[in-house]
N, C-alpha and C. Protein backbone atom coordinates (compact mmCIF):
# COMPACT_ATOMS: atom_id res chain seq x y z
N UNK A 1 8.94 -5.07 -11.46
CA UNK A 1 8.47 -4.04 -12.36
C UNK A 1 6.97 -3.89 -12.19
N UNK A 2 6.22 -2.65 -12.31
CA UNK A 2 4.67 -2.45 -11.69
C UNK A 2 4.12 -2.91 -12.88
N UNK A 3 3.02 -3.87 -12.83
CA UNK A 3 2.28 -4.07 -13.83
C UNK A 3 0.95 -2.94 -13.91
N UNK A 4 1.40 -2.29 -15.36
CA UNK A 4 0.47 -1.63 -15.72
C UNK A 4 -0.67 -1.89 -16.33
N UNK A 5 -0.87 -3.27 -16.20
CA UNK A 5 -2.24 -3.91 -16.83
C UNK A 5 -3.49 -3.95 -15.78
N UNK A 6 -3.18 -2.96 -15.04
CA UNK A 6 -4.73 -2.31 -13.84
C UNK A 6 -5.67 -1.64 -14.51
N UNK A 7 -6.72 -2.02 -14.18
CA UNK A 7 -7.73 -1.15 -14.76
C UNK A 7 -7.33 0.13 -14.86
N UNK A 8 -8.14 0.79 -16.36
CA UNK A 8 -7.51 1.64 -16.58
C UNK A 8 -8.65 2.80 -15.77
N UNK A 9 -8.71 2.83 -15.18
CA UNK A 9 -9.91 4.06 -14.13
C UNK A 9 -10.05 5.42 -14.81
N UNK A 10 -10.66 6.70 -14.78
CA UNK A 10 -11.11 7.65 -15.08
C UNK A 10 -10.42 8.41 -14.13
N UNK A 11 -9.91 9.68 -14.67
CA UNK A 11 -9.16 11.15 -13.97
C UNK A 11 -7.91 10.74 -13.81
N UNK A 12 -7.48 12.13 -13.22
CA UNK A 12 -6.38 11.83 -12.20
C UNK A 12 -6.69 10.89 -10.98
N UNK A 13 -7.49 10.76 -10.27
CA UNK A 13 -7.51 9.88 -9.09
C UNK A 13 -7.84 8.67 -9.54
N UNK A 14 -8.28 8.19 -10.80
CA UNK A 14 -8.49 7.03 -11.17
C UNK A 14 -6.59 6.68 -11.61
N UNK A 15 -5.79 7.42 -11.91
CA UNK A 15 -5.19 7.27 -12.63
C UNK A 15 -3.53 6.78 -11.31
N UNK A 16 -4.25 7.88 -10.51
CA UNK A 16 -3.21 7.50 -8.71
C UNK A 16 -3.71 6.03 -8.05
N UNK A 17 -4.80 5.58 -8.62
CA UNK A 17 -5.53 4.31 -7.69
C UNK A 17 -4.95 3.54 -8.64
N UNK A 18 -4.67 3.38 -9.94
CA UNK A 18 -4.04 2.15 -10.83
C UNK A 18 -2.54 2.42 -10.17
N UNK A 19 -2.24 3.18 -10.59
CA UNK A 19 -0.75 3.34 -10.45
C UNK A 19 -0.06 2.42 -8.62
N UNK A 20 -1.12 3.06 -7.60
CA UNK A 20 -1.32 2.16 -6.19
C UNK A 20 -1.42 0.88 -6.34
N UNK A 21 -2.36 0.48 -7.71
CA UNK A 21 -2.70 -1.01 -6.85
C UNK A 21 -1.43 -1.62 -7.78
N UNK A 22 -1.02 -0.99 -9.06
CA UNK A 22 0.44 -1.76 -9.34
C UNK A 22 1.34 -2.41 -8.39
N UNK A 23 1.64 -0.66 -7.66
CA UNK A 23 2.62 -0.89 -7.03
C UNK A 23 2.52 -1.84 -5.64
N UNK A 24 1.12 -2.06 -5.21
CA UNK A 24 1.03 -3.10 -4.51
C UNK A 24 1.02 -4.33 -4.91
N UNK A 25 0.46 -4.97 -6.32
CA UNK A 25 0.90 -5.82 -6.93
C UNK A 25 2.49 -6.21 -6.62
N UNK A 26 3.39 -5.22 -7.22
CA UNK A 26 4.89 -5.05 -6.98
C UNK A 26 5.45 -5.88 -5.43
N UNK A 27 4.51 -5.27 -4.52
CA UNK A 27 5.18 -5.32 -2.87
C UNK A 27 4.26 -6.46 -2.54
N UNK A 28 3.27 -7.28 -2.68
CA UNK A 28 2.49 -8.43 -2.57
C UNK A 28 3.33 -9.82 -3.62
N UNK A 29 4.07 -9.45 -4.84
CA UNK A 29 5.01 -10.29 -5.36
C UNK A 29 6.14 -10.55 -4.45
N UNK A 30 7.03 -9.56 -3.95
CA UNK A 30 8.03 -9.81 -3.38
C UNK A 30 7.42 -11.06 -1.67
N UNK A 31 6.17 -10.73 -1.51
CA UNK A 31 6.08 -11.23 -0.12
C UNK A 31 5.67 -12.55 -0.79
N UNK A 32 4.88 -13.26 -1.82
CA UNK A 32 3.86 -14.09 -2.09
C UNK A 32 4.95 -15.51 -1.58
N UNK A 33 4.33 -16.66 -1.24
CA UNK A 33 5.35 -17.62 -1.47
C UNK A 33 6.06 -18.14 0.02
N UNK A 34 6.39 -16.81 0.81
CA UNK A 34 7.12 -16.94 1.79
C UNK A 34 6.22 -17.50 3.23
N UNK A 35 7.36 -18.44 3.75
CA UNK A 35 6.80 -19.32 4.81
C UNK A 35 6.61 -17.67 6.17
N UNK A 36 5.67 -18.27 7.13
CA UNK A 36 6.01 -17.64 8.42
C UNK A 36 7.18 -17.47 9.32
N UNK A 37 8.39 -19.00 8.37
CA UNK A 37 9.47 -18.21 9.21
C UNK A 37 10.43 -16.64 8.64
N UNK A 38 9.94 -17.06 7.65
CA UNK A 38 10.68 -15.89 6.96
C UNK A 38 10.07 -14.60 6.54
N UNK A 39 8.37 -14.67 7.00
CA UNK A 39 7.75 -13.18 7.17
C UNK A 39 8.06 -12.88 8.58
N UNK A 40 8.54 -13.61 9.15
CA UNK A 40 8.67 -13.21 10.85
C UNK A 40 9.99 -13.20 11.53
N UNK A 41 10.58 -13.27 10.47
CA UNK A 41 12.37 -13.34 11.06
C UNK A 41 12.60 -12.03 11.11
N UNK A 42 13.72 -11.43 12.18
CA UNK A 42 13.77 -10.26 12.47
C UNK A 42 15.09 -9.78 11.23
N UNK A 43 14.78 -8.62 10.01
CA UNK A 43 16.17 -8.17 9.21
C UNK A 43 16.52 -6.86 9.85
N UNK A 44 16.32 -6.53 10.91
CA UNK A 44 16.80 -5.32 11.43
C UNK A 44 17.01 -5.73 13.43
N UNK A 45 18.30 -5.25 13.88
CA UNK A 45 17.90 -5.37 15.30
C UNK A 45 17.55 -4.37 16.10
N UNK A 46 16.89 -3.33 15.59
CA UNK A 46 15.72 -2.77 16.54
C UNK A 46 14.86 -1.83 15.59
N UNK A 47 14.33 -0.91 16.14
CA UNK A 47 12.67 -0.20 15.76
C UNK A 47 11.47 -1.09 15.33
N UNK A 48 10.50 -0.57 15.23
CA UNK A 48 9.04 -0.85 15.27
C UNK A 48 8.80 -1.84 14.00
N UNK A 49 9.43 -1.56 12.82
CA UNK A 49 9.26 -2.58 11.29
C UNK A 49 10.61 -3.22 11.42
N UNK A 50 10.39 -4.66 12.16
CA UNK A 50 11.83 -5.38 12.03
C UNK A 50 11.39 -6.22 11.40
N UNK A 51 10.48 -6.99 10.83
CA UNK A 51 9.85 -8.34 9.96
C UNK A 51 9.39 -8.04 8.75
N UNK A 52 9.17 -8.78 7.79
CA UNK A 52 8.67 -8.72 6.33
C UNK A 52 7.06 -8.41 7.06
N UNK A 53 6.42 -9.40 7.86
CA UNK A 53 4.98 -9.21 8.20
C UNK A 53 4.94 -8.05 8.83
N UNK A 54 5.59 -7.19 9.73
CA UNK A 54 5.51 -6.01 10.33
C UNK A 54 5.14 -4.73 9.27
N UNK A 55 6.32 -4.85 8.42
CA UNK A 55 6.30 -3.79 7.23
C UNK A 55 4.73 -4.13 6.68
N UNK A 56 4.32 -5.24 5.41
CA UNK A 56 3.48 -5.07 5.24
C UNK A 56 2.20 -5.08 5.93
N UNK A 57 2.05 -5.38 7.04
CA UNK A 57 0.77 -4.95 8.41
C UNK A 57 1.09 -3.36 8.47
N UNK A 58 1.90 -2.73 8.30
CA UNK A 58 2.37 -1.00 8.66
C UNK A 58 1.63 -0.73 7.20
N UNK A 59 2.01 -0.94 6.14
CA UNK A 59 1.50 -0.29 4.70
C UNK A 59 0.14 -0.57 5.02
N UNK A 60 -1.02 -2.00 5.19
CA UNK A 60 -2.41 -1.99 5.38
C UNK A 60 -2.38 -0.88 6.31
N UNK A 61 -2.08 -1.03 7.53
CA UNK A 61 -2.72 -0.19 8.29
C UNK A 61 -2.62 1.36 7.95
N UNK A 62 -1.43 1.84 7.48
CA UNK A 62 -1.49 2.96 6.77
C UNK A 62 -2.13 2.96 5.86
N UNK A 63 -2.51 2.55 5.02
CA UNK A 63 -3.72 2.74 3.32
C UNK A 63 -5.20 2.96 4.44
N UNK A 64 -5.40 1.98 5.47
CA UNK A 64 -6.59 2.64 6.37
C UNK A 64 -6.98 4.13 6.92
N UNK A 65 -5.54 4.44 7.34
CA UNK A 65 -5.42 5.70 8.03
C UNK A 65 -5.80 6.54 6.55
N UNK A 66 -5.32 6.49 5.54
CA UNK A 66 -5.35 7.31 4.34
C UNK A 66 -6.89 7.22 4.12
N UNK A 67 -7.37 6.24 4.13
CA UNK A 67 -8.78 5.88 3.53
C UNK A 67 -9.67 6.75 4.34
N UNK A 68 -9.43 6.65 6.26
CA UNK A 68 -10.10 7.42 6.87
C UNK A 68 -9.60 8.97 6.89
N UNK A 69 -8.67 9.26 6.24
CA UNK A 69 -8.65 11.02 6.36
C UNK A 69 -9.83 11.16 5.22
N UNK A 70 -10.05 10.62 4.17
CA UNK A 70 -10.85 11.16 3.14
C UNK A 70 -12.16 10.69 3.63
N UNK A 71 -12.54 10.01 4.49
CA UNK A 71 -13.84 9.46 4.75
C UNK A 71 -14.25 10.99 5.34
N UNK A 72 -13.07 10.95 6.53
CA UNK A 72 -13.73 12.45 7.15
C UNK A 72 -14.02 13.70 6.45
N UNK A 73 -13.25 13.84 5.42
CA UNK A 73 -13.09 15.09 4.82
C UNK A 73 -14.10 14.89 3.63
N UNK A 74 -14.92 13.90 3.51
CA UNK A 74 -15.80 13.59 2.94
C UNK A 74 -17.18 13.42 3.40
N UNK A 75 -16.85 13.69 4.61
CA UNK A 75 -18.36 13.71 6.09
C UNK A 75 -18.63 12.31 5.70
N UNK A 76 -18.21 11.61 5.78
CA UNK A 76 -18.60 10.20 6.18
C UNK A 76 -18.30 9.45 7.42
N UNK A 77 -18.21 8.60 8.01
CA UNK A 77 -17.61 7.85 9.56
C UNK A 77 -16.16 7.31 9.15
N UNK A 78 -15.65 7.41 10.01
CA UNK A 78 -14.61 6.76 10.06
C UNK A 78 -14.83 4.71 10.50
N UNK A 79 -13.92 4.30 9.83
CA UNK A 79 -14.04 2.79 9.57
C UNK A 79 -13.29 2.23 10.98
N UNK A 80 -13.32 1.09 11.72
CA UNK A 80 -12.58 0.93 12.48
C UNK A 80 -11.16 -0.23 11.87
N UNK A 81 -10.42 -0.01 11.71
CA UNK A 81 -9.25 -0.63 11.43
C UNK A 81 -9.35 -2.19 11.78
N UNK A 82 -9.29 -3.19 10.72
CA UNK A 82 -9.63 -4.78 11.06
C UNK A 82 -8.40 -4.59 11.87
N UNK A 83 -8.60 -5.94 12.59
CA UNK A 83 -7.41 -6.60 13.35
C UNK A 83 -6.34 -7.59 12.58
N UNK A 84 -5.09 -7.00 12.72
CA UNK A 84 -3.96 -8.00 12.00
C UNK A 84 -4.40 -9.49 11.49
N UNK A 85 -4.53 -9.26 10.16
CA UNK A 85 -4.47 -10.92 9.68
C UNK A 85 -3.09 -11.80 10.46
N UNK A 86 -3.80 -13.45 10.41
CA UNK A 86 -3.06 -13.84 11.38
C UNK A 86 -1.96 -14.52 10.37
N UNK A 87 -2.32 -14.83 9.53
CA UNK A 87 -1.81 -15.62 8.33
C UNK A 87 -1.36 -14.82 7.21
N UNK A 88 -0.03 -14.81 6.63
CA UNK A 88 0.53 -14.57 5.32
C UNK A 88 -0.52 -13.87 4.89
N UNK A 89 -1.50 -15.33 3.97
CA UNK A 89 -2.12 -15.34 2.71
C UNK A 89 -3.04 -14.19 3.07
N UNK A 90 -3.68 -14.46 4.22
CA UNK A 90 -4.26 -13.29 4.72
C UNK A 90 -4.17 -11.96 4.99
N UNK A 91 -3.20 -11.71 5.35
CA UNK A 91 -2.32 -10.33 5.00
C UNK A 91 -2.45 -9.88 3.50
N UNK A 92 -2.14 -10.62 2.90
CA UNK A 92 -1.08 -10.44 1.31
C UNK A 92 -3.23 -9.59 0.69
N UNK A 93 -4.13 -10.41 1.24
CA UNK A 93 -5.01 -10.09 0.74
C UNK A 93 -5.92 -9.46 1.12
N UNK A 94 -5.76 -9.13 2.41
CA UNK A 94 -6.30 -7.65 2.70
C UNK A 94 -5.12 -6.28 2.16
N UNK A 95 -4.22 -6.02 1.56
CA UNK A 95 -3.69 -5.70 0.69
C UNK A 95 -3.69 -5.68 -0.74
N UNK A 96 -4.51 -6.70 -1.47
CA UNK A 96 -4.71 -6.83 -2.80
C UNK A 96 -6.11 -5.81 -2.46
N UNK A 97 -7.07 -5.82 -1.29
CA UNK A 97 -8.50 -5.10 -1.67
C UNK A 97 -8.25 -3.55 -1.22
N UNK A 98 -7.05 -3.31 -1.10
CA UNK A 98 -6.24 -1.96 -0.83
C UNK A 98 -7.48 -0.88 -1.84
N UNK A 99 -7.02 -0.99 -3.46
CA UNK A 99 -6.75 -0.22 -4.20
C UNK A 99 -8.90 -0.06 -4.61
N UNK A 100 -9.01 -1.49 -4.63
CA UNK A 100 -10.99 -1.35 -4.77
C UNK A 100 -11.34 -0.52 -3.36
N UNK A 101 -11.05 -0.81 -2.42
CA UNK A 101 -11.86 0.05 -1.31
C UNK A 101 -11.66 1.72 -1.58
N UNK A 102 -10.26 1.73 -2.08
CA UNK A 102 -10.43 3.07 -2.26
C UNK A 102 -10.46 3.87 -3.28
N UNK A 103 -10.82 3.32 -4.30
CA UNK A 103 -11.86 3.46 -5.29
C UNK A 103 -13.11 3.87 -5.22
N UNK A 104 -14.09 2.71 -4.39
CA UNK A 104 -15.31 2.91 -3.96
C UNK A 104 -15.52 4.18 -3.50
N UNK A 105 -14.72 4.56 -2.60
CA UNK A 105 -14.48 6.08 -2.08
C UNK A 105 -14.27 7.12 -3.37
N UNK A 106 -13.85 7.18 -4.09
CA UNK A 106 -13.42 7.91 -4.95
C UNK A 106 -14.24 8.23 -6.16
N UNK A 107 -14.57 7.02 -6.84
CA UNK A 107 -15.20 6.94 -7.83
C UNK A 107 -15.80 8.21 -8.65
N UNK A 108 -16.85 8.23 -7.67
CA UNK A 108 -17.80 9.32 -8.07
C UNK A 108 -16.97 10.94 -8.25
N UNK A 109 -15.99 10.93 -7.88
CA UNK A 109 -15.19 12.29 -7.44
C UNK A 109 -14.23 12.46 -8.79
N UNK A 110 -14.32 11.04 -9.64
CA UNK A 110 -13.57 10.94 -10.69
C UNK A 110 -13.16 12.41 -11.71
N UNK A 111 -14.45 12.81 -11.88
CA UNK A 111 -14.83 14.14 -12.71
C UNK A 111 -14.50 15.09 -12.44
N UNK A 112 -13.94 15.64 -10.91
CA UNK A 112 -13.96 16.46 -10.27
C UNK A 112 -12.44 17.23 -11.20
N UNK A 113 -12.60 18.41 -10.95
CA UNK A 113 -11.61 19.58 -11.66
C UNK A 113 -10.51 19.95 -10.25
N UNK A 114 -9.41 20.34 -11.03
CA UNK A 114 -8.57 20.30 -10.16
C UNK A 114 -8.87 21.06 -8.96
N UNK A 115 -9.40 22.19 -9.08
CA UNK A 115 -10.05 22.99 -8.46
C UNK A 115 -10.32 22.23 -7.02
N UNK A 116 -11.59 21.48 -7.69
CA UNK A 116 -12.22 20.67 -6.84
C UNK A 116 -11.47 19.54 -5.26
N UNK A 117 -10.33 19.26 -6.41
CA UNK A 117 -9.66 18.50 -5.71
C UNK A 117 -8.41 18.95 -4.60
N UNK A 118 -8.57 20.13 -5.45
CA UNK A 118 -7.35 21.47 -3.96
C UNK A 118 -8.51 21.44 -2.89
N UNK A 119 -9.43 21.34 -2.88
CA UNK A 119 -10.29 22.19 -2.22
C UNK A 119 -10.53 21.65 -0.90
N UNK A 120 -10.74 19.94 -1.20
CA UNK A 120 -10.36 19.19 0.06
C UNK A 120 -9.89 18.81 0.34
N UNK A 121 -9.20 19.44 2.08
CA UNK A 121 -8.15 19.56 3.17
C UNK A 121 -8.17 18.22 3.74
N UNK A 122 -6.81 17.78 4.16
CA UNK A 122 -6.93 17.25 5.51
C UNK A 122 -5.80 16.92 6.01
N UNK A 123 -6.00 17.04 7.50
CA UNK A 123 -4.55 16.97 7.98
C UNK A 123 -4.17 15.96 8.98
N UNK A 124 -3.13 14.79 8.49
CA UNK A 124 -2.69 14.10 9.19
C UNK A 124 -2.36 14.07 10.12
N UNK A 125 -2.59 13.15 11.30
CA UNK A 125 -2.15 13.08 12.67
C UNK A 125 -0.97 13.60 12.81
N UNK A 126 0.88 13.03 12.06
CA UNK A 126 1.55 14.34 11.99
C UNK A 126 1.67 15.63 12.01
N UNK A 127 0.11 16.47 11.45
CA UNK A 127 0.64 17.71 11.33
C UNK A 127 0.43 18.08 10.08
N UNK A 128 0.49 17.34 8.72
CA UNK A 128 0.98 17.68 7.43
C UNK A 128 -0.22 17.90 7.05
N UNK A 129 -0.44 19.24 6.26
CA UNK A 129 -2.06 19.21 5.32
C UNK A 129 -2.06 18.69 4.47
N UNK A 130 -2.50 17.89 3.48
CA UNK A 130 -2.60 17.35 2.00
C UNK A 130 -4.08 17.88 1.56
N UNK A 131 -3.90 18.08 0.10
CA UNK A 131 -5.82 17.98 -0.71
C UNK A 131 -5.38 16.54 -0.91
N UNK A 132 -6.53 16.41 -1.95
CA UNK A 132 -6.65 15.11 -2.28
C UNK A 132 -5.99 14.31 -3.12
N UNK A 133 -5.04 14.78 -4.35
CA UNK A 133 -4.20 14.24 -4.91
C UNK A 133 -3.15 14.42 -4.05
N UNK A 134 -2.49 15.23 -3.33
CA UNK A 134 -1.40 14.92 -2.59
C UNK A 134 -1.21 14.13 -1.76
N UNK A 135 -2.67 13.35 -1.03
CA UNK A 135 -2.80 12.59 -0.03
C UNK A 135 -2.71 11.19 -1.02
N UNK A 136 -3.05 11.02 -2.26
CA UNK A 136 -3.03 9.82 -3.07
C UNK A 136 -2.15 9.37 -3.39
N UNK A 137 -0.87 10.71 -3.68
CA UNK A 137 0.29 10.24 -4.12
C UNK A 137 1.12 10.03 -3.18
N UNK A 138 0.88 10.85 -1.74
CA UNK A 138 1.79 10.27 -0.40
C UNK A 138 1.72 9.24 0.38
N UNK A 139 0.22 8.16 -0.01
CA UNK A 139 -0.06 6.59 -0.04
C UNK A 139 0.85 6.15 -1.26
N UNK A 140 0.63 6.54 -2.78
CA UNK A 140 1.48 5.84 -3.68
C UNK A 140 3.09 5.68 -3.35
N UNK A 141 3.29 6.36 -2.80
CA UNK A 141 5.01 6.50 -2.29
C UNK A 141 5.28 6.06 -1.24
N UNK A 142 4.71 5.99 -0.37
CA UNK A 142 4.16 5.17 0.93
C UNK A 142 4.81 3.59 0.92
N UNK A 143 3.88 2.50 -0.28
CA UNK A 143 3.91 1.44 -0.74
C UNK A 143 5.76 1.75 -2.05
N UNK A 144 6.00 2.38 -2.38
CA UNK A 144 7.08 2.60 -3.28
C UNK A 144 8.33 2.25 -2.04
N UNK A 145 8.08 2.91 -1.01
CA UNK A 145 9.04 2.63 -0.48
C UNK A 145 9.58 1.38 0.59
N UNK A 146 8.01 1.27 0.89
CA UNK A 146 8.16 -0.38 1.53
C UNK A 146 8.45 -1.31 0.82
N UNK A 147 8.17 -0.92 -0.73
CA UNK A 147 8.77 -2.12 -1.45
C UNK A 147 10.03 -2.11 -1.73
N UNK A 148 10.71 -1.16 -1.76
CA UNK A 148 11.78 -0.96 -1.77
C UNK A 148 12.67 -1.77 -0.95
N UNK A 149 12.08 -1.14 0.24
CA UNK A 149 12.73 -1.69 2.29
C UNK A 149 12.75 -3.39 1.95
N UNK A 150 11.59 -3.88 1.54
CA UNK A 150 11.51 -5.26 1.45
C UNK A 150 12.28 -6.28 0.45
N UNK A 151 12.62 -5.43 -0.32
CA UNK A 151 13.26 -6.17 -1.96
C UNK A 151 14.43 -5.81 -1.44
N UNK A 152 15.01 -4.87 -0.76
CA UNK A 152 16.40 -5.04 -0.36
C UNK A 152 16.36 -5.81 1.23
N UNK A 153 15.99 -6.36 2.04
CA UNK A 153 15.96 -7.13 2.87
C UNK A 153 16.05 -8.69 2.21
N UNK A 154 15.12 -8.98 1.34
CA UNK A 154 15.23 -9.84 0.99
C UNK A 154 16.36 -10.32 -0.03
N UNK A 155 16.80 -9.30 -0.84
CA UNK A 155 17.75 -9.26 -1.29
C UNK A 155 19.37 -9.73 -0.99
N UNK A 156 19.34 -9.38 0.69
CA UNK A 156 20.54 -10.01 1.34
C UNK A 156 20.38 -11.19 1.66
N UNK A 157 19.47 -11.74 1.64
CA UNK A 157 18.92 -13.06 2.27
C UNK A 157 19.09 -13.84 1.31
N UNK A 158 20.16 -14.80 1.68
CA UNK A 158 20.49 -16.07 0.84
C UNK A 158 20.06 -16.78 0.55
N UNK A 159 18.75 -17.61 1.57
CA UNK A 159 17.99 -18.64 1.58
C UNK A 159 17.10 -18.17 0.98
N UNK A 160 16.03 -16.87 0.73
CA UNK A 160 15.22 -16.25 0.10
C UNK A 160 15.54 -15.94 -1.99
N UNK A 161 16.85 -15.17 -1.60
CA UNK A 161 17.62 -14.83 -3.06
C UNK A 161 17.42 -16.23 -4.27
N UNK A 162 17.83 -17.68 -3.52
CA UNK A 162 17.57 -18.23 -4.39
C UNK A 162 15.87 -18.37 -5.20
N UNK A 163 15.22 -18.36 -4.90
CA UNK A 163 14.19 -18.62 -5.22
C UNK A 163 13.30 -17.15 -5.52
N UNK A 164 14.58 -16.56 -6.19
CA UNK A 164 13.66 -15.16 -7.01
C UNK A 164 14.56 -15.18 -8.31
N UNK A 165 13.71 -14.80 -9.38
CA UNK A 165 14.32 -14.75 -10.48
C UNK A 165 15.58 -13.41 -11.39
N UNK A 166 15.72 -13.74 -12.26
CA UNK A 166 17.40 -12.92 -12.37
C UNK A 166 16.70 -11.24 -12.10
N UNK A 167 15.25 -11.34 -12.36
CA UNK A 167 15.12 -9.75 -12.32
C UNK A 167 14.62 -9.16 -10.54
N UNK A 168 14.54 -10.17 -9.58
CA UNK A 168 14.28 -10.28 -8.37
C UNK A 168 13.42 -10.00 -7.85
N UNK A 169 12.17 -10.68 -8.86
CA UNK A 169 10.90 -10.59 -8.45
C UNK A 169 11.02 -11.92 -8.06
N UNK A 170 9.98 -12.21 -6.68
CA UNK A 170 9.70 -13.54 -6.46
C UNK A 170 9.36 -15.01 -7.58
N UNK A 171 9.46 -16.10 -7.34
CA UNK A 171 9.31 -17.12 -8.55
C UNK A 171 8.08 -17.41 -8.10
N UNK A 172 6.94 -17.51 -8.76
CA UNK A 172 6.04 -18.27 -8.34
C UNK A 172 5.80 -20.38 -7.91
């Protein structure tokens, strides 16, 4: 369940960045705990996200890609993408600083009228245009659904299942 005890931020984009870092809260519970054999065991036999560590390395690296469409569309530089944490814990927490980095970005834009916020474009390497709340909420859904992918992977997993509680959030 997303804990809504995130800072409570200013606007609508303050209000898409709590709602994000919940739901990463959410998808950083389901992973917390787990050894390397079991972020690295394969639950699918083929495509590109076959591991618990694959998926969440795909969500960081996507919240980057998101971070740099608004850098640009904000005339700022683009960031260069860290290199894969090598470790769990390390992962799990370049993922917890998800929701502050892109904040920092935002902040000031808090005030801004909707107007404002149609106004800046940008268009994903796909193809797709988003403004700026649409690009916030297609990161928020982004993480909605990897957590999803992951809570039912783990879900089949017997050796994992035990050691989550009746509501199937991880046990600490």
């Amino acid at each position: 369940m997303m804990n809504l005890e995130t800072p409570h931020r200013p606007g609508p984009l303050g209000a898409l960045i709590d709602l994000t870092q919940a739901a990463l809260e959410d998808f950083i519970a389901e992973l917390e705990g787990l050894d390397a054999a079991a972020l690295d065991a394969p639950r699918q036999p083929d495509g590109e996200l076959r591991t618990l560590r694959q998926v969440a390395d795909h969500v960081r690296v996507a919240a980057h890609i998101y971070l740099d469409l608004q850098r640009r569309a904000f005339g700022l530089g683009e960031e260069p993408c860290p290199e894969t944490p090598g470790d769990g814990p390390s992962l799990l927490r370049e993922l917890e600083a998800i929701p502050q980095r892109a904040w920092a970005l935002l902040e000031d834009k808090a005030g801004w009228s909707d107007e404002e916020l149609c106004a800046v474009r940008m268009e994903a390497s796909w193809g797709q245009v988003f403004d700026l709340e649409q690009l916030l909420e297609h990161a928020l859904a982004h993480v909605l659904r990897h957590r999803r992918q992951v809570r039912a992977w783990l879900d089949r997993d017997a050796s994992v299942r035990r050691s989550r509680g009746n509501d199937g959030r991880a046990l600490a």
